[in-house]
PDB file of N, CA and C in Angstrom:
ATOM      1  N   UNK A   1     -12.415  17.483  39.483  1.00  0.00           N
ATOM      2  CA  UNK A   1     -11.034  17.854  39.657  1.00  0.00           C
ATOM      3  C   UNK A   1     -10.147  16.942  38.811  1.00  0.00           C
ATOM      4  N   UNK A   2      -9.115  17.491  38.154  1.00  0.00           N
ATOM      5  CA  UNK A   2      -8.288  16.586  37.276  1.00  0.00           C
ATOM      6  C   UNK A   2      -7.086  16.397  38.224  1.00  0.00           C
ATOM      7  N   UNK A   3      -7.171  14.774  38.584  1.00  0.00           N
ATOM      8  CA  UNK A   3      -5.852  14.570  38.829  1.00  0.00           C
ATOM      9  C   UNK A   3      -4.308  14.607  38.397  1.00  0.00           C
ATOM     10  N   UNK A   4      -3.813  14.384  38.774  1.00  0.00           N
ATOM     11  CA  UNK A   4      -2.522  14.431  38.011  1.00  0.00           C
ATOM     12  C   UNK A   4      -1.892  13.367  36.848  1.00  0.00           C
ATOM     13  N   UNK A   5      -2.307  12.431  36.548  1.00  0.00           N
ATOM     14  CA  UNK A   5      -2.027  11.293  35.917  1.00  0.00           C
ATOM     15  C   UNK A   5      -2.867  12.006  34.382  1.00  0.00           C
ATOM     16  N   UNK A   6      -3.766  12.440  34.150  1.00  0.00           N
ATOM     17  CA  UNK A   6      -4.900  13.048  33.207  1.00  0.00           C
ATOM     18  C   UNK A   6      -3.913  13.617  32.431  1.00  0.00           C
ATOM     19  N   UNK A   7      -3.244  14.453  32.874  1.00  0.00           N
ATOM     20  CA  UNK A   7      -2.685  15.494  31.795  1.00  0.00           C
ATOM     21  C   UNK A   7      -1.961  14.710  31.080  1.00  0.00           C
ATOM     22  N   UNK A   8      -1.295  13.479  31.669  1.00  0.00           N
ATOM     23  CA  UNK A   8      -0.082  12.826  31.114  1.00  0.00           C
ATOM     24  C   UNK A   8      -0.597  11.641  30.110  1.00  0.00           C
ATOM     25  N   UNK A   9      -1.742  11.308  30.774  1.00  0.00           N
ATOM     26  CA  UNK A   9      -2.387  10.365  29.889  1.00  0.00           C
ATOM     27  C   UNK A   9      -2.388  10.945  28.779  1.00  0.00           C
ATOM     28  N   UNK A  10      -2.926  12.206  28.579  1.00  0.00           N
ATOM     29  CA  UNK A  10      -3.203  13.211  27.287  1.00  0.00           C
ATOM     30  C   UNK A  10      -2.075  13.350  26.719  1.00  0.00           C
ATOM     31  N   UNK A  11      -1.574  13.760  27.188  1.00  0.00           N
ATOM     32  CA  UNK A  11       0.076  13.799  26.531  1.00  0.00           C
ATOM     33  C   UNK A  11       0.293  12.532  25.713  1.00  0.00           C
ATOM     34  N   UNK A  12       0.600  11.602  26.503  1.00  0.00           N
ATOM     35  CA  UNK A  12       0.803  10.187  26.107  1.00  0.00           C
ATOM     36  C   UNK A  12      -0.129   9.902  24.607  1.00  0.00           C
ATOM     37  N   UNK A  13      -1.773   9.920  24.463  1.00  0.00           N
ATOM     38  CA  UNK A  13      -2.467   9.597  23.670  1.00  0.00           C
ATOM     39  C   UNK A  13      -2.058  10.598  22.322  1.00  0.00           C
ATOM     40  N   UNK A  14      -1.655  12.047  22.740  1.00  0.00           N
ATOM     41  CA  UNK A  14      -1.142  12.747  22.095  1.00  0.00           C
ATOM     42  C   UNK A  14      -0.204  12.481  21.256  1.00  0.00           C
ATOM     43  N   UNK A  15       0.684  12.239  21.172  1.00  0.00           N
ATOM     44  CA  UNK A  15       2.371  11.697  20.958  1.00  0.00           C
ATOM     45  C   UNK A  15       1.840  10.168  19.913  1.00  0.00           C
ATOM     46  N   UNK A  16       1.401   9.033  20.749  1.00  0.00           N
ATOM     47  CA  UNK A  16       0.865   8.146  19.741  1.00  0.00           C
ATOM     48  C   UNK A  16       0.057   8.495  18.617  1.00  0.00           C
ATOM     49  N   UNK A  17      -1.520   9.249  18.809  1.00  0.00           N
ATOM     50  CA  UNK A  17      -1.736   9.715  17.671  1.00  0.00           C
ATOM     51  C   UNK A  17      -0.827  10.706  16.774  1.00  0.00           C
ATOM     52  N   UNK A  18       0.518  11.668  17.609  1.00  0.00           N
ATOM     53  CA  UNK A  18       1.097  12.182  16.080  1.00  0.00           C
ATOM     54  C   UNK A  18       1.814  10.941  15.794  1.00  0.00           C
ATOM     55  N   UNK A  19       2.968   9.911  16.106  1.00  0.00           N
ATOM     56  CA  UNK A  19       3.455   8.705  15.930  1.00  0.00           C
ATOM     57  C   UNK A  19       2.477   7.939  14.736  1.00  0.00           C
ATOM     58  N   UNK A  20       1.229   7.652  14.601  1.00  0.00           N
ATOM     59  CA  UNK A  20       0.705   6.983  13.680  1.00  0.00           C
ATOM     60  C   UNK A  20       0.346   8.032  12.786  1.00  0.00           C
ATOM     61  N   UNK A  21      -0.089   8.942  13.135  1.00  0.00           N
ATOM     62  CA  UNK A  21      -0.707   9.973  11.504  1.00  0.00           C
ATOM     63  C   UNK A  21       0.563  10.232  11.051  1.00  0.00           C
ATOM     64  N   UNK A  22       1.877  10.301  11.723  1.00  0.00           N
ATOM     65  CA  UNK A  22       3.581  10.492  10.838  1.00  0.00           C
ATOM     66  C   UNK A  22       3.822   8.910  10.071  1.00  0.00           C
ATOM     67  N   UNK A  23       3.169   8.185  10.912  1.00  0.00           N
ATOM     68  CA  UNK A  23       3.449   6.860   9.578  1.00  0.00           C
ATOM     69  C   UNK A  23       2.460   6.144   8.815  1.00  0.00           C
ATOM     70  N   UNK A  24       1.552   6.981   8.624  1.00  0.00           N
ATOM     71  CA  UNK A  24       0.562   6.922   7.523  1.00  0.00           C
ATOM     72  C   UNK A  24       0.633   7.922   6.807  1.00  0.00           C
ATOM     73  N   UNK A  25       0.980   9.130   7.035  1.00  0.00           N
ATOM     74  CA  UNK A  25       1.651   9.866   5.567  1.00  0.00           C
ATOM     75  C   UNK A  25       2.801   9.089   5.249  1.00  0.00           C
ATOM     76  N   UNK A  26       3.853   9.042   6.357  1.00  0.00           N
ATOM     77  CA  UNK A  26       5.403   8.267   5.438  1.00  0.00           C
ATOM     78  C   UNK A  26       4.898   7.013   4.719  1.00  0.00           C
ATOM     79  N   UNK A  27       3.616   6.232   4.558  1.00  0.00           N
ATOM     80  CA  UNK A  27       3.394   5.127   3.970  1.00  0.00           C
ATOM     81  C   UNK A  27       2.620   5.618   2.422  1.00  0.00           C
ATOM     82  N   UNK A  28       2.008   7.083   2.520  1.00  0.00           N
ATOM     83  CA  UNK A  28       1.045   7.285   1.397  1.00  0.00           C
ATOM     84  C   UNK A  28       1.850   7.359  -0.007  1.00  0.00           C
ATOM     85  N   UNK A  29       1.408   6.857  -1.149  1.00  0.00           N
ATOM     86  CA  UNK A  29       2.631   7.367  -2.092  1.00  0.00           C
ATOM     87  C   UNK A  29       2.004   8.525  -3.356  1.00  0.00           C
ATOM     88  N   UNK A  30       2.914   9.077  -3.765  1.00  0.00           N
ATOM     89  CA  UNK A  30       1.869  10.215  -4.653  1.00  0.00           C
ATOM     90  C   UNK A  30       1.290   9.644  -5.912  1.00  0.00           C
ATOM     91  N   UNK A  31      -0.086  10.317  -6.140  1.00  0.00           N
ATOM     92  CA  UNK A  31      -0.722   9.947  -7.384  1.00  0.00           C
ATOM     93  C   UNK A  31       0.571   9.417  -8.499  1.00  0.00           C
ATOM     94  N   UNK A  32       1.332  10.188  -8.916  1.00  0.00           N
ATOM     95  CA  UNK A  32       1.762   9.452 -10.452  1.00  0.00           C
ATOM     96  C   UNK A  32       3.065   7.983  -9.988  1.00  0.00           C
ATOM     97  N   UNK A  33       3.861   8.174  -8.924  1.00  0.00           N
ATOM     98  CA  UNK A  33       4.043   6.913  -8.249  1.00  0.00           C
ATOM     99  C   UNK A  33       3.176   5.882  -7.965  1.00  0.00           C
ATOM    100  N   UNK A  34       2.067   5.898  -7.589  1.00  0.00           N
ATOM    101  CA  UNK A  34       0.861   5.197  -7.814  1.00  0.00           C
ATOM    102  C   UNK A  34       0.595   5.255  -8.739  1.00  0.00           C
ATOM    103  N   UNK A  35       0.794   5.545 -10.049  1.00  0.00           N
ATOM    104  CA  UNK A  35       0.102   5.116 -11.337  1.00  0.00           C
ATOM    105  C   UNK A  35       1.086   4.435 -12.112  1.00  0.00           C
ATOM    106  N   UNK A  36       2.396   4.943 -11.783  1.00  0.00           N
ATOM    107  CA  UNK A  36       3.779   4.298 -12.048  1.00  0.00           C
ATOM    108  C   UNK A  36       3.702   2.339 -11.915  1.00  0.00           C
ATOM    109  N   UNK A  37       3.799   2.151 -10.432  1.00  0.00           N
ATOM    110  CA  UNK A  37       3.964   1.329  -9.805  1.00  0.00           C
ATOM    111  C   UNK A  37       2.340   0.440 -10.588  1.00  0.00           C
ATOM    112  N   UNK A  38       1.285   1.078 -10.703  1.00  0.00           N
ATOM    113  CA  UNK A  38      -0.084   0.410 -11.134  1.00  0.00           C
ATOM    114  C   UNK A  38       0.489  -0.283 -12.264  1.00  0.00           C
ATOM    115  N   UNK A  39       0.936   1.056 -13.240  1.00  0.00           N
ATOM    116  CA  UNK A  39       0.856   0.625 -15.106  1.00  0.00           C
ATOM    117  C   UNK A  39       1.414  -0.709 -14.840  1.00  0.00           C
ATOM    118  N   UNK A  40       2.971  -0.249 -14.113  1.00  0.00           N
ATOM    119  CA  UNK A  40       3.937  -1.790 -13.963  1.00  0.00           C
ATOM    120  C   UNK A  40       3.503  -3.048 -13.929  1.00  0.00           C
ATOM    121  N   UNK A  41       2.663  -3.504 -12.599  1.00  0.00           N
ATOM    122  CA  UNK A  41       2.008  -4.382 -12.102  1.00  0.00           C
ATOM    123  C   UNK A  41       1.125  -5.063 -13.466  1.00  0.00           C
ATOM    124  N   UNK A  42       0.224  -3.902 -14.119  1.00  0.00           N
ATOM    125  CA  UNK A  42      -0.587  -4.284 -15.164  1.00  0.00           C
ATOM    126  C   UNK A  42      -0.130  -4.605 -15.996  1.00  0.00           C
ATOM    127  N   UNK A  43       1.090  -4.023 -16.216  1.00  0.00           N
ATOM    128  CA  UNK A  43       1.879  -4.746 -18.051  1.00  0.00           C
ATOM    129  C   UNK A  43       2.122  -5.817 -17.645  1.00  0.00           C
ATOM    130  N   UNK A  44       3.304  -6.547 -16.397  1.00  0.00           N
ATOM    131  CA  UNK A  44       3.031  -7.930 -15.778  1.00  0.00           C
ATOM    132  C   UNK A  44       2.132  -9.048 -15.759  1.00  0.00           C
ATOM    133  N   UNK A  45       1.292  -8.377 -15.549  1.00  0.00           N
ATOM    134  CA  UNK A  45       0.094  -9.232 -15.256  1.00  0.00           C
ATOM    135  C   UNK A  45      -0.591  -9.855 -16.540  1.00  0.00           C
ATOM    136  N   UNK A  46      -0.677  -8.772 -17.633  1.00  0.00           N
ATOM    137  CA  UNK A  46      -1.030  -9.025 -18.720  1.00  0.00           C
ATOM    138  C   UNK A  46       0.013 -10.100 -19.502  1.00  0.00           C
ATOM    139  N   UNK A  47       1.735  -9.918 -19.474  1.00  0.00           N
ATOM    140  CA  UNK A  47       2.639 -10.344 -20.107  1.00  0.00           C
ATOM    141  C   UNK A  47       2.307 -11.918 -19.645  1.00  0.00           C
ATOM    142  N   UNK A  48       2.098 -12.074 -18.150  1.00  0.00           N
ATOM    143  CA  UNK A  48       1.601 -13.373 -17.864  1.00  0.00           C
ATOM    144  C   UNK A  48       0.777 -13.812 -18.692  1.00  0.00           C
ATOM    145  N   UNK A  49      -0.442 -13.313 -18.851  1.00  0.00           N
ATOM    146  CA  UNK A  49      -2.096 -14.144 -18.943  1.00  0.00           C
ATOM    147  C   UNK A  49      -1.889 -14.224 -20.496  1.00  0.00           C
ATOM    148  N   UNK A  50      -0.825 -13.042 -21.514  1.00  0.00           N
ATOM    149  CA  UNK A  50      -0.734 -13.858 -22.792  1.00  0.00           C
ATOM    150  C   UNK A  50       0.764 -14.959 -22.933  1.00  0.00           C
ATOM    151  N   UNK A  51       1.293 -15.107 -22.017  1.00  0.00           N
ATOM    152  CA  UNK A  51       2.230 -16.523 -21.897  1.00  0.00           C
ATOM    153  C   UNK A  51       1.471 -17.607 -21.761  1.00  0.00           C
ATOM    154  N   UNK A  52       0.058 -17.152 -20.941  1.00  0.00           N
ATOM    155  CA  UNK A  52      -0.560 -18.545 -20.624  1.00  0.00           C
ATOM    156  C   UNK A  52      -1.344 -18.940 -21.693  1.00  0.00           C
ATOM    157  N   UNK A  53      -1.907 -17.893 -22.248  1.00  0.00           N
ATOM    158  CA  UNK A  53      -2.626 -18.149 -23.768  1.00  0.00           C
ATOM    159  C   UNK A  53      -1.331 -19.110 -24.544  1.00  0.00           C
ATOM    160  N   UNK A  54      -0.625 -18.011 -24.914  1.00  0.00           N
ATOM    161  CA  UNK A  54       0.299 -19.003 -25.777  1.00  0.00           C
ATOM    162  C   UNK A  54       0.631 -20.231 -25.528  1.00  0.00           C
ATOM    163  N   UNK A  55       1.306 -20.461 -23.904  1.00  0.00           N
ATOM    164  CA  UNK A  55       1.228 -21.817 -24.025  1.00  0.00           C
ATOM    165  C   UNK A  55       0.044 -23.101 -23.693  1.00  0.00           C
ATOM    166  N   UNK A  56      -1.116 -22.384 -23.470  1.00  0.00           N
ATOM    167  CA  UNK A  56      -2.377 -23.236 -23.969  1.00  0.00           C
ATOM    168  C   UNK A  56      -2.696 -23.438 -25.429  1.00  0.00           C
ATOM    169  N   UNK A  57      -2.337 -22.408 -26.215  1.00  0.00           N
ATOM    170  CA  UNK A  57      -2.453 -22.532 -27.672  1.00  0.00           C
ATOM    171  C   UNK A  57      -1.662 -23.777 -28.302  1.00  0.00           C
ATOM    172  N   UNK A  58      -0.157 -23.940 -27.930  1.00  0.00           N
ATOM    173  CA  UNK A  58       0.855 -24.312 -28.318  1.00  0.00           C
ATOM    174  C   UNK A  58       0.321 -26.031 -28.361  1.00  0.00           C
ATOM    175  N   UNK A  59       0.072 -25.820 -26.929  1.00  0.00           N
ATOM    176  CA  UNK A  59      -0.618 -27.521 -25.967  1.00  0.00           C
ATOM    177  C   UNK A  59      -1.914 -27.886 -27.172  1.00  0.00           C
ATOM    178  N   UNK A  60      -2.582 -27.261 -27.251  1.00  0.00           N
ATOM    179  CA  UNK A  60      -4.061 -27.273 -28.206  1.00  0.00           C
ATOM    180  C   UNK A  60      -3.331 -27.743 -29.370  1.00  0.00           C
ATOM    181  N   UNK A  61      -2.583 -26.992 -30.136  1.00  0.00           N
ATOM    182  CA  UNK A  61      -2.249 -26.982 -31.737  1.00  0.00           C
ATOM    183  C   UNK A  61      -1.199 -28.727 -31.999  1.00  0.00           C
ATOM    184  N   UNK A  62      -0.273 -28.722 -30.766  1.00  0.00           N
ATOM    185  CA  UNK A  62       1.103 -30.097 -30.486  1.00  0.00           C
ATOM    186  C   UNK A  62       0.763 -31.043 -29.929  1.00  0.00           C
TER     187      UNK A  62
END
């Protein structure tokens, strides 16, 4: 026999799981925004690691 508290529990577990699957799509971002945001990061990253060349070069050569 299902008591009365059951249905509500369900309900309840209900509501949280839509609550998190609504903020894990609102968190997903689309492929070319994700490739956007990637390239970015990578030109950065790179602009760094040849600053650091250069100024290891600079240090080496002065």
């Amino acid at each position: 026999m299902i008591s009365a508290n059951e249905p509500n529990n369900y309900d309840r577990q209900f509501r949280y799981f839509n609550r998190r699957l609504g903020q894990l799509e609102d968190t997903q971002a689309s492929l070319p925004e994700f490739e956007r945001v990637f390239n970015d990061r990578r030109q950065l990253l790179e602009q760094r690691v040849y600053n650091e060349i250069d100024t290891l070069e600079d240090q080496i050569e002065g």
